[in-house]
C-alpha atoms as a PDB file:
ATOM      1  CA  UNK A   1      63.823   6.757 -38.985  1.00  0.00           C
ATOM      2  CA  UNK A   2      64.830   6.875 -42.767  1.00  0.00           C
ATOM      3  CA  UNK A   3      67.314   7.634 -44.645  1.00  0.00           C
ATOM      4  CA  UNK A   4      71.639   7.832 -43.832  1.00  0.00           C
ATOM      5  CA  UNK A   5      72.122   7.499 -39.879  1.00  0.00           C
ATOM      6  CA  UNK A   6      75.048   9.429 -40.170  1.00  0.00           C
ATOM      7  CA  UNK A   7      72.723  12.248 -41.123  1.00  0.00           C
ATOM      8  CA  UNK A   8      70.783  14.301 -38.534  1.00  0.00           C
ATOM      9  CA  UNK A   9      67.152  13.933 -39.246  1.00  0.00           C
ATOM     10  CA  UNK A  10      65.412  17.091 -39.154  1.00  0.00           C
ATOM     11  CA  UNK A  11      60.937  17.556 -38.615  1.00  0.00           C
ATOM     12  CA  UNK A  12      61.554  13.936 -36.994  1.00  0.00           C
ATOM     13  CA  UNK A  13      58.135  13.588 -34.590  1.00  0.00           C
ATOM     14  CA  UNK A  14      58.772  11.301 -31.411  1.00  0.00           C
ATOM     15  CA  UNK A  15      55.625  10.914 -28.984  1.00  0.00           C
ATOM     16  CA  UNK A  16      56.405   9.978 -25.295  1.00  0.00           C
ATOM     17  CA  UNK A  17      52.519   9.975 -23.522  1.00  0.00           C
ATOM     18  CA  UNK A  18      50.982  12.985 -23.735  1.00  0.00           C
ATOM     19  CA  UNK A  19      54.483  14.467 -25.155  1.00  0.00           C
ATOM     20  CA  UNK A  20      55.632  15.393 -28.166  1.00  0.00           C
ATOM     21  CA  UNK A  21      58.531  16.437 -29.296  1.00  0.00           C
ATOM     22  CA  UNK A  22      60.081  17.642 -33.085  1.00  0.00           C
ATOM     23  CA  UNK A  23      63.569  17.623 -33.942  1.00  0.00           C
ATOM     24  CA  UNK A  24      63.920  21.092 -35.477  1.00  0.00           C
ATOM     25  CA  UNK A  25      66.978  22.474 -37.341  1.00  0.00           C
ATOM     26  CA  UNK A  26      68.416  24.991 -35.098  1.00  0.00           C
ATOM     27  CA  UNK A  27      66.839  27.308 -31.847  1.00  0.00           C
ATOM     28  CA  UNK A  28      64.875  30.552 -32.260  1.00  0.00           C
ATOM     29  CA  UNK A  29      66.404  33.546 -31.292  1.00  0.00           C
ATOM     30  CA  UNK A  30      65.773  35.293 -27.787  1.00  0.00           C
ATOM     31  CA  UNK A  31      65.492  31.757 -26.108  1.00  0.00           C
ATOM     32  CA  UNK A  32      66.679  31.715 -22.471  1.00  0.00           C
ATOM     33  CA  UNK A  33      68.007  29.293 -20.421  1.00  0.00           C
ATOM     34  CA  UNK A  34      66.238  26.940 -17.879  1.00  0.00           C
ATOM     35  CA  UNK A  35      67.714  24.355 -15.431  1.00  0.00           C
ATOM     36  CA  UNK A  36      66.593  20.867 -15.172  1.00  0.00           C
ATOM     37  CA  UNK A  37      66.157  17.754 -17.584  1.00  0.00           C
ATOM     38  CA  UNK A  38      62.345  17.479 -17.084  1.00  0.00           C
ATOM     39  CA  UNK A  39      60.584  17.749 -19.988  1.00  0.00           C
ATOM     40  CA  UNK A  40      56.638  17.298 -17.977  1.00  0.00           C
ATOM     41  CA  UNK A  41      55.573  16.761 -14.890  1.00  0.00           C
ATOM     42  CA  UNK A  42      52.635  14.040 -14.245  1.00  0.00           C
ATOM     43  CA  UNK A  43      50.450  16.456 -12.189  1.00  0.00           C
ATOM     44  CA  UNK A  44      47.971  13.443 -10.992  1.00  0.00           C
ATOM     45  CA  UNK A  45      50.560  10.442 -10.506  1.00  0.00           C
ATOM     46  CA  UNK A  46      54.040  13.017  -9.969  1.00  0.00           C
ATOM     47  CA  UNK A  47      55.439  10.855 -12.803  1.00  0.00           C
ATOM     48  CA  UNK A  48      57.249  13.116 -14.905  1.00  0.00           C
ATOM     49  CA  UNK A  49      58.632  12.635 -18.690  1.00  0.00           C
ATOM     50  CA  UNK A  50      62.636  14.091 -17.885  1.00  0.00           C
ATOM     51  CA  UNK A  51      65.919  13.004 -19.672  1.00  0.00           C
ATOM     52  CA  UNK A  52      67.805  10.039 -17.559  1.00  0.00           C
ATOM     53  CA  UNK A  53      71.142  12.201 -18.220  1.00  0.00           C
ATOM     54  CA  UNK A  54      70.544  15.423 -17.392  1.00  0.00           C
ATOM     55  CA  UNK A  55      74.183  16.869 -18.205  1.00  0.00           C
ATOM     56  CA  UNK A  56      73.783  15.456 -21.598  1.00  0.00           C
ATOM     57  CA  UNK A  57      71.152  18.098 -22.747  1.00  0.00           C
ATOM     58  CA  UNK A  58      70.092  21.980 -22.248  1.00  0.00           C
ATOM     59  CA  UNK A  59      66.501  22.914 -21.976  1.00  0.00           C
ATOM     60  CA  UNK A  60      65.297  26.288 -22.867  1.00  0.00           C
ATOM     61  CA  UNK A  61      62.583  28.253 -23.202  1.00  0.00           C
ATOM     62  CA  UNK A  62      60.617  31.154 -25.096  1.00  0.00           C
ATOM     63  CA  UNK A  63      57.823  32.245 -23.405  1.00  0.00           C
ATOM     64  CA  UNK A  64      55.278  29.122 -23.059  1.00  0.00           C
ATOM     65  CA  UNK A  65      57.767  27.666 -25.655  1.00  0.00           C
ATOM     66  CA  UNK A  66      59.977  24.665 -24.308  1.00  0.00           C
ATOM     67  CA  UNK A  67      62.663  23.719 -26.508  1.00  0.00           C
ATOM     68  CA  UNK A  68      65.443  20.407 -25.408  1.00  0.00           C
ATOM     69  CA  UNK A  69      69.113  20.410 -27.193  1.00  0.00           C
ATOM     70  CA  UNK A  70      70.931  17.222 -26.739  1.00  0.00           C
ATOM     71  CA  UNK A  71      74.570  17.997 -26.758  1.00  0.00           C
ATOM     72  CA  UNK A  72      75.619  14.477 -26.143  1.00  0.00           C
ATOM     73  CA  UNK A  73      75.710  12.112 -29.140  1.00  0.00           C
ATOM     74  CA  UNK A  74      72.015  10.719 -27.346  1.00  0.00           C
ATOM     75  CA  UNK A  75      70.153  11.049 -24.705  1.00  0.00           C
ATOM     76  CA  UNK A  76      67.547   8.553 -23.145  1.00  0.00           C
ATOM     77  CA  UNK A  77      63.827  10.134 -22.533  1.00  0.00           C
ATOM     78  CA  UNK A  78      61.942   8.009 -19.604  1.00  0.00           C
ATOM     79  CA  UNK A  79      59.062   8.454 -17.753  1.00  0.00           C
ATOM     80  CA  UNK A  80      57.040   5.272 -15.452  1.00  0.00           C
ATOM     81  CA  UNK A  81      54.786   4.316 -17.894  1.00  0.00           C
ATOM     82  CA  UNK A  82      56.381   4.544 -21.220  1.00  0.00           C
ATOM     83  CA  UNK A  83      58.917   2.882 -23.148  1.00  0.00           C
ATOM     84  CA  UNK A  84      62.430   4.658 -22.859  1.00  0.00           C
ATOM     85  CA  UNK A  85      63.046   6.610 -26.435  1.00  0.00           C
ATOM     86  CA  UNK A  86      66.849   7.562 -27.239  1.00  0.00           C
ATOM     87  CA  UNK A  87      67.005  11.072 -29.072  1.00  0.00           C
ATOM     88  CA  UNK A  88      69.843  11.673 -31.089  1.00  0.00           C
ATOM     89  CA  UNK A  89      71.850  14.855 -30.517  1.00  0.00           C
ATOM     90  CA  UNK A  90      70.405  17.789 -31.875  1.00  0.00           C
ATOM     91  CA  UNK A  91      67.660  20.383 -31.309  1.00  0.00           C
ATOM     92  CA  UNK A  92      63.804  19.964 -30.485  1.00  0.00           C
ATOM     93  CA  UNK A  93      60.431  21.762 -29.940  1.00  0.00           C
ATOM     94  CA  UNK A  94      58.712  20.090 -27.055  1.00  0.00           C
ATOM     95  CA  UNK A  95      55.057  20.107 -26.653  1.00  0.00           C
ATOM     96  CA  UNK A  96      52.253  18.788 -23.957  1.00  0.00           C
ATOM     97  CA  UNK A  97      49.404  17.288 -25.518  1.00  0.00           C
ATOM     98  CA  UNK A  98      46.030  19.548 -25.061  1.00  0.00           C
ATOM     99  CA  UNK A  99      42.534  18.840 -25.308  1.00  0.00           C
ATOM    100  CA  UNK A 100      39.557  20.723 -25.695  1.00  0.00           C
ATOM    101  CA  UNK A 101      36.723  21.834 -23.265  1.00  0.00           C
ATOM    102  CA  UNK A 102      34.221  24.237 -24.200  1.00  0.00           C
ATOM    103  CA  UNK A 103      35.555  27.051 -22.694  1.00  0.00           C
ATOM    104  CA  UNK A 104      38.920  26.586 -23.355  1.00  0.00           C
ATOM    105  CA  UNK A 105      41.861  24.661 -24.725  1.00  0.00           C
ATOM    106  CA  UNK A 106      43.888  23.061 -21.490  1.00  0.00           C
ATOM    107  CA  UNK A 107      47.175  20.844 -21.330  1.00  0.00           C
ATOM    108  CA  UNK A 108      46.219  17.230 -20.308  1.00  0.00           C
ATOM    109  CA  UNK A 109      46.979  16.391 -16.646  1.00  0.00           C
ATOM    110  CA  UNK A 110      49.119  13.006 -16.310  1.00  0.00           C
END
């Protein structure tokens, strides 16, 4: 990070694996809550990337679209293989990394 830490950073890119995840300046409109802190599920090892403290953020979604607000001043993102990243409170895009195959674009399987 740059800049005054007192400031939220916004267009911030964190990757976590085969996530990644943009801190964005506020949610779209016609978003709809979903339960849970789990960002990802590891579909080959059930290792999943998730938020250690669940009642610190609110995930939501748009469609296909998975957004994460952290309400708390931070919350911890783990998952078994990766180093632990701290997000600071605020609003995100999430994303699962895709690759392509000839007959289509799939999401990679952890």
């Amino acid at each position: 990070m740059y800049g005054d830490r007192n400031q939220p950073q916004t267009d911030m890119l964190y990757r976590h694996g085969d996530v990644l995840i943009r801190q964005i300046s506020t949610l779209p409109a016609g978003i709809q809550k979903r339960t849970g802190a789990t960002l990802a599920h590891g579909e080959i090892t059930g290792h999943s990337h998730r938020i250690q403290q669940s009642q610190a953020v609110q995930l939501w979604v748009n469609g296909s679209e998975l957004f994460l607000e952290v309400k708390a001043p931070s919350a911890t993102l783990i998952h078994e293989e990766h180093r632990a990243i701290e997000l600071p409170q605020g609003f995100y895009r999430v994303w699962k990394q895709r690759e392509y195959r000839p007959d289509a674009y799939v999401e990679v399987e952890d």
